[in-house]
C-alpha atoms as a PDB file:
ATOM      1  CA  UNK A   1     -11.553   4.293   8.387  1.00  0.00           C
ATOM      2  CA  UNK A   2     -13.370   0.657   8.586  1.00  0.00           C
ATOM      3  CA  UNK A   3     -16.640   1.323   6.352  1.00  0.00           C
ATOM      4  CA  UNK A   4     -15.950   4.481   4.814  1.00  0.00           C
ATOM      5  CA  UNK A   5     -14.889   4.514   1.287  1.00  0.00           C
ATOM      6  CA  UNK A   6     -12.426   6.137  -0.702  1.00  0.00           C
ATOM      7  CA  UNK A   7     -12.956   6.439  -4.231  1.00  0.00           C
ATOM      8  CA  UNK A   8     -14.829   3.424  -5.029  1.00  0.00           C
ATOM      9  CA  UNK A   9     -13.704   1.173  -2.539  1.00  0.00           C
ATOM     10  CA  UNK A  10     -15.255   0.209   0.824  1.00  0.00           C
ATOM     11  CA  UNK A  11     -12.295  -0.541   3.208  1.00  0.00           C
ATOM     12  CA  UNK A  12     -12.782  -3.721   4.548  1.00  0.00           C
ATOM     13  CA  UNK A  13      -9.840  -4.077   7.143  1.00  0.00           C
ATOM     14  CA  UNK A  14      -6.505  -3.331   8.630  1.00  0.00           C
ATOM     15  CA  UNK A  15      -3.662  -5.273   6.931  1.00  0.00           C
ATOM     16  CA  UNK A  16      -1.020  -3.748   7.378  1.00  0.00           C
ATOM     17  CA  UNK A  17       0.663  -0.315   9.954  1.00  0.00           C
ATOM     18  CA  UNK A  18       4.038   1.374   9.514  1.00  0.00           C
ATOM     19  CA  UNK A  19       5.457   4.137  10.809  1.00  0.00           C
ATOM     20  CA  UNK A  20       3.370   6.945   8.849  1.00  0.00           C
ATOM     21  CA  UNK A  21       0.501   5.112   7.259  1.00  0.00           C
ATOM     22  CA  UNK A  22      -1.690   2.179   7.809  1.00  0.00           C
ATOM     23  CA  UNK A  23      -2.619   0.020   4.811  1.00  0.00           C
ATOM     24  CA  UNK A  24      -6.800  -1.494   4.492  1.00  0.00           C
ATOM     25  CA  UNK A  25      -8.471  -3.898   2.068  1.00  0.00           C
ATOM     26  CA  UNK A  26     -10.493  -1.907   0.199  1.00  0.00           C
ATOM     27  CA  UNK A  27     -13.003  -3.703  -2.314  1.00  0.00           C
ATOM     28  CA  UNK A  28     -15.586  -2.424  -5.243  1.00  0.00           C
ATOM     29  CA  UNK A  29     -18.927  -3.288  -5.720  1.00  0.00           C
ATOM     30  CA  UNK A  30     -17.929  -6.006  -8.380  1.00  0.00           C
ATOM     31  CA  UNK A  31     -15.377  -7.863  -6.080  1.00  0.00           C
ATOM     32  CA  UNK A  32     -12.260  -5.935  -7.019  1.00  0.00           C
ATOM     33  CA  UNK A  33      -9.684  -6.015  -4.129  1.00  0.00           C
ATOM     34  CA  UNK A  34      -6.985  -3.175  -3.271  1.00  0.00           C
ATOM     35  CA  UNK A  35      -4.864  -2.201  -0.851  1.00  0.00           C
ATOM     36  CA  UNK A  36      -5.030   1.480   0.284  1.00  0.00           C
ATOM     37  CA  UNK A  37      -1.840   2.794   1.696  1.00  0.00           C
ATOM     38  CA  UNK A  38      -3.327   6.029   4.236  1.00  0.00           C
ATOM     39  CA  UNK A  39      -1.703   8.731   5.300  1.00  0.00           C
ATOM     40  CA  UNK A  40      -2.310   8.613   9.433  1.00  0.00           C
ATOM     41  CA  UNK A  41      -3.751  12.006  10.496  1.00  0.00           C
ATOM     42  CA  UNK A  42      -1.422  13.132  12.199  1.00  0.00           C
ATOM     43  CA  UNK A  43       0.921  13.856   9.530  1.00  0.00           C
ATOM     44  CA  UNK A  44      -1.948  15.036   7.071  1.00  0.00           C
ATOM     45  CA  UNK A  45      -1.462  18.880   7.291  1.00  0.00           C
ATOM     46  CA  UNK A  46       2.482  18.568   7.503  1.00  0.00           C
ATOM     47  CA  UNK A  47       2.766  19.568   3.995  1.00  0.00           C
ATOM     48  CA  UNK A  48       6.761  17.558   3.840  1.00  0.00           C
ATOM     49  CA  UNK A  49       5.938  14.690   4.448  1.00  0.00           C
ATOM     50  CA  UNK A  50       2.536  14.735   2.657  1.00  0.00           C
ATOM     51  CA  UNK A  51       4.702  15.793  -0.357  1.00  0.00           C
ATOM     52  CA  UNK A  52       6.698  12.659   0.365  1.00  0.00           C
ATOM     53  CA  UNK A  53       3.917  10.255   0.294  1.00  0.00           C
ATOM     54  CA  UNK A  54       2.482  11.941  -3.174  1.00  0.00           C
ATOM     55  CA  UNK A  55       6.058  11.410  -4.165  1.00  0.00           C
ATOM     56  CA  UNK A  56       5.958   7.655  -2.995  1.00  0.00           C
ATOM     57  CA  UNK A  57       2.734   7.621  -5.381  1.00  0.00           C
ATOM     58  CA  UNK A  58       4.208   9.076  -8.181  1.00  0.00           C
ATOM     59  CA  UNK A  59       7.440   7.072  -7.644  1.00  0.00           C
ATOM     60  CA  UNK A  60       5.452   3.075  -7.853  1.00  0.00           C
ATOM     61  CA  UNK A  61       3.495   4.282 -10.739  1.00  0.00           C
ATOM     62  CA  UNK A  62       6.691   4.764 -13.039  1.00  0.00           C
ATOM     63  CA  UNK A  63       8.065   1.285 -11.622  1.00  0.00           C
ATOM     64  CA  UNK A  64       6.486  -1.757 -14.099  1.00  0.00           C
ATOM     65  CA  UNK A  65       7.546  -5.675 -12.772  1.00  0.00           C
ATOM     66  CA  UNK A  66       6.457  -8.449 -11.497  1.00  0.00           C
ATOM     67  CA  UNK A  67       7.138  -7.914  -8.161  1.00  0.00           C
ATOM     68  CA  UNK A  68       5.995  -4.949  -7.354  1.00  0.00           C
ATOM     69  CA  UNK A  69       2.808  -4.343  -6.620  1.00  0.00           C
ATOM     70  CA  UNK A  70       1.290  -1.661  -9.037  1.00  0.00           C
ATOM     71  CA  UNK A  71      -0.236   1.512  -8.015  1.00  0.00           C
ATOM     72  CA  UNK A  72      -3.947   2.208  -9.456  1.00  0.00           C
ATOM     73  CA  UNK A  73      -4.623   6.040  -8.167  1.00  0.00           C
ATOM     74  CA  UNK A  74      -3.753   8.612  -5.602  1.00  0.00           C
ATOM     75  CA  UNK A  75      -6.811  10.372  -3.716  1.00  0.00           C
ATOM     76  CA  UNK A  76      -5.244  13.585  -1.932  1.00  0.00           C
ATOM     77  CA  UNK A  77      -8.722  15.339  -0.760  1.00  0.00           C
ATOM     78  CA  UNK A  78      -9.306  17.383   2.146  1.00  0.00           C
ATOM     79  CA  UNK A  79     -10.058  14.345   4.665  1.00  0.00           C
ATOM     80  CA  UNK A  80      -7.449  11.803   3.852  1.00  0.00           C
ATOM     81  CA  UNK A  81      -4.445  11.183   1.619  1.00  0.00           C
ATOM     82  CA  UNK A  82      -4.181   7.387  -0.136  1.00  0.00           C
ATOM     83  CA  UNK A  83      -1.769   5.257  -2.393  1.00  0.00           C
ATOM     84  CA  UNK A  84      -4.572   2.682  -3.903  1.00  0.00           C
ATOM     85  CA  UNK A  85      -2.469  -0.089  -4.990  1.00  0.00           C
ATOM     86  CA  UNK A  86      -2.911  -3.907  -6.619  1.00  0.00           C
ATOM     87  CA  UNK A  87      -4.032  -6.398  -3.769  1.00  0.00           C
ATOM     88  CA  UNK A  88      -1.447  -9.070  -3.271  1.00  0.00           C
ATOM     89  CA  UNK A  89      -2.235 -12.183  -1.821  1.00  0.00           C
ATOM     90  CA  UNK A  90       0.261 -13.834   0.293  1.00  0.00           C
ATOM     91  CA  UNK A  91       3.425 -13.305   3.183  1.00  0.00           C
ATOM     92  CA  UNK A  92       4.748 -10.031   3.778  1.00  0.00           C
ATOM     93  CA  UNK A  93       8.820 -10.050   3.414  1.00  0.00           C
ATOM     94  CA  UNK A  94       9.181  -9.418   7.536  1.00  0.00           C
ATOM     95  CA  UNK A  95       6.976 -12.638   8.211  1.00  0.00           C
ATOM     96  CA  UNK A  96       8.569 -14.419   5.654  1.00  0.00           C
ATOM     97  CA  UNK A  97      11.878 -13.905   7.341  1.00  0.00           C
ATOM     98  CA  UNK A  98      10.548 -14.456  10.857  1.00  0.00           C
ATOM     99  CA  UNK A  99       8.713 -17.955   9.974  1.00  0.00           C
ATOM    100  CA  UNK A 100      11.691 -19.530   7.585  1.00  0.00           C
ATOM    101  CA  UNK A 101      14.686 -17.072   8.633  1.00  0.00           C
ATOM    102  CA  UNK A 102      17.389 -15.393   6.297  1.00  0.00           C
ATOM    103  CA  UNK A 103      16.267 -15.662   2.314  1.00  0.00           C
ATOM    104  CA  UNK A 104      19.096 -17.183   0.485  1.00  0.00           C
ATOM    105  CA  UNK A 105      20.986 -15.294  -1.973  1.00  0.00           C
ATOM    106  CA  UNK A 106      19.796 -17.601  -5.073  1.00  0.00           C
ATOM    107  CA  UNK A 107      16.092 -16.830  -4.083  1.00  0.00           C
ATOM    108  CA  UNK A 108      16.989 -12.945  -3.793  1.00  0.00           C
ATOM    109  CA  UNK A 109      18.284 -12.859  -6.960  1.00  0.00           C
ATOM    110  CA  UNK A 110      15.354 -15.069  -8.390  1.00  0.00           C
ATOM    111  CA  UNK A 111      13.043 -12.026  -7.033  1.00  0.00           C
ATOM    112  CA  UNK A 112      14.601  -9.241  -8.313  1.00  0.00           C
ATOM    113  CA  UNK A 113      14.917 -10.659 -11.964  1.00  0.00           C
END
């Protein structure tokens, strides 16, 4: 995926690889970062789970705070399937936990206000 672009956005890099997709830095030709949840091939033509991930899409869009990253667009085509989402600079939760250990409950809270 390094170099193509979907929609607008050249993806720059890996950032981020779960289970069913692998997120990229995708940027615009005037500077404007996203990341770019996609779909791994291998569960593109399994019409469930693709459901599930347009679902995921439709899902973040109707969610509105702080703390959750928003979602731009959706770009279902017949090479690839992507959640483009707000860019957020910073630590994941996981590495968070792993560099200062459990999150208190005061700082949860604080989060989720």
């Amino acid at each position: 995926m390094l170099n193509q672009k979907i929609n607008s956005f050249q993806v720059k890099k890996e950032i981020g690889r779960g289970g069913m997709a692998t997120v990229y830095l995708g940027e615009n030709s005037i500077g404007k970062k996203v990341a770019m949840k996609v779909l791994e091939k291998q569960f593109f033509h399994n019409e469930q789970i693709k459901k599930r991930f347009v679902q995921e899409a439709k899902l973040m869009v109707s969610l509105d705070h702080e703390n959750i990253c928003a979602v731009i667009d959706l770009e279902d085509n017949d090479k690839y399937c992507a959640i483009i989402m707000e860019y957020l600079e910073g630590q994941d939760l996981g590495s968070y936990v792993n560099d200062k250990g459990a999150v208190a409950e005061g700082v949860l809270l604080g989060w989720l206000e």
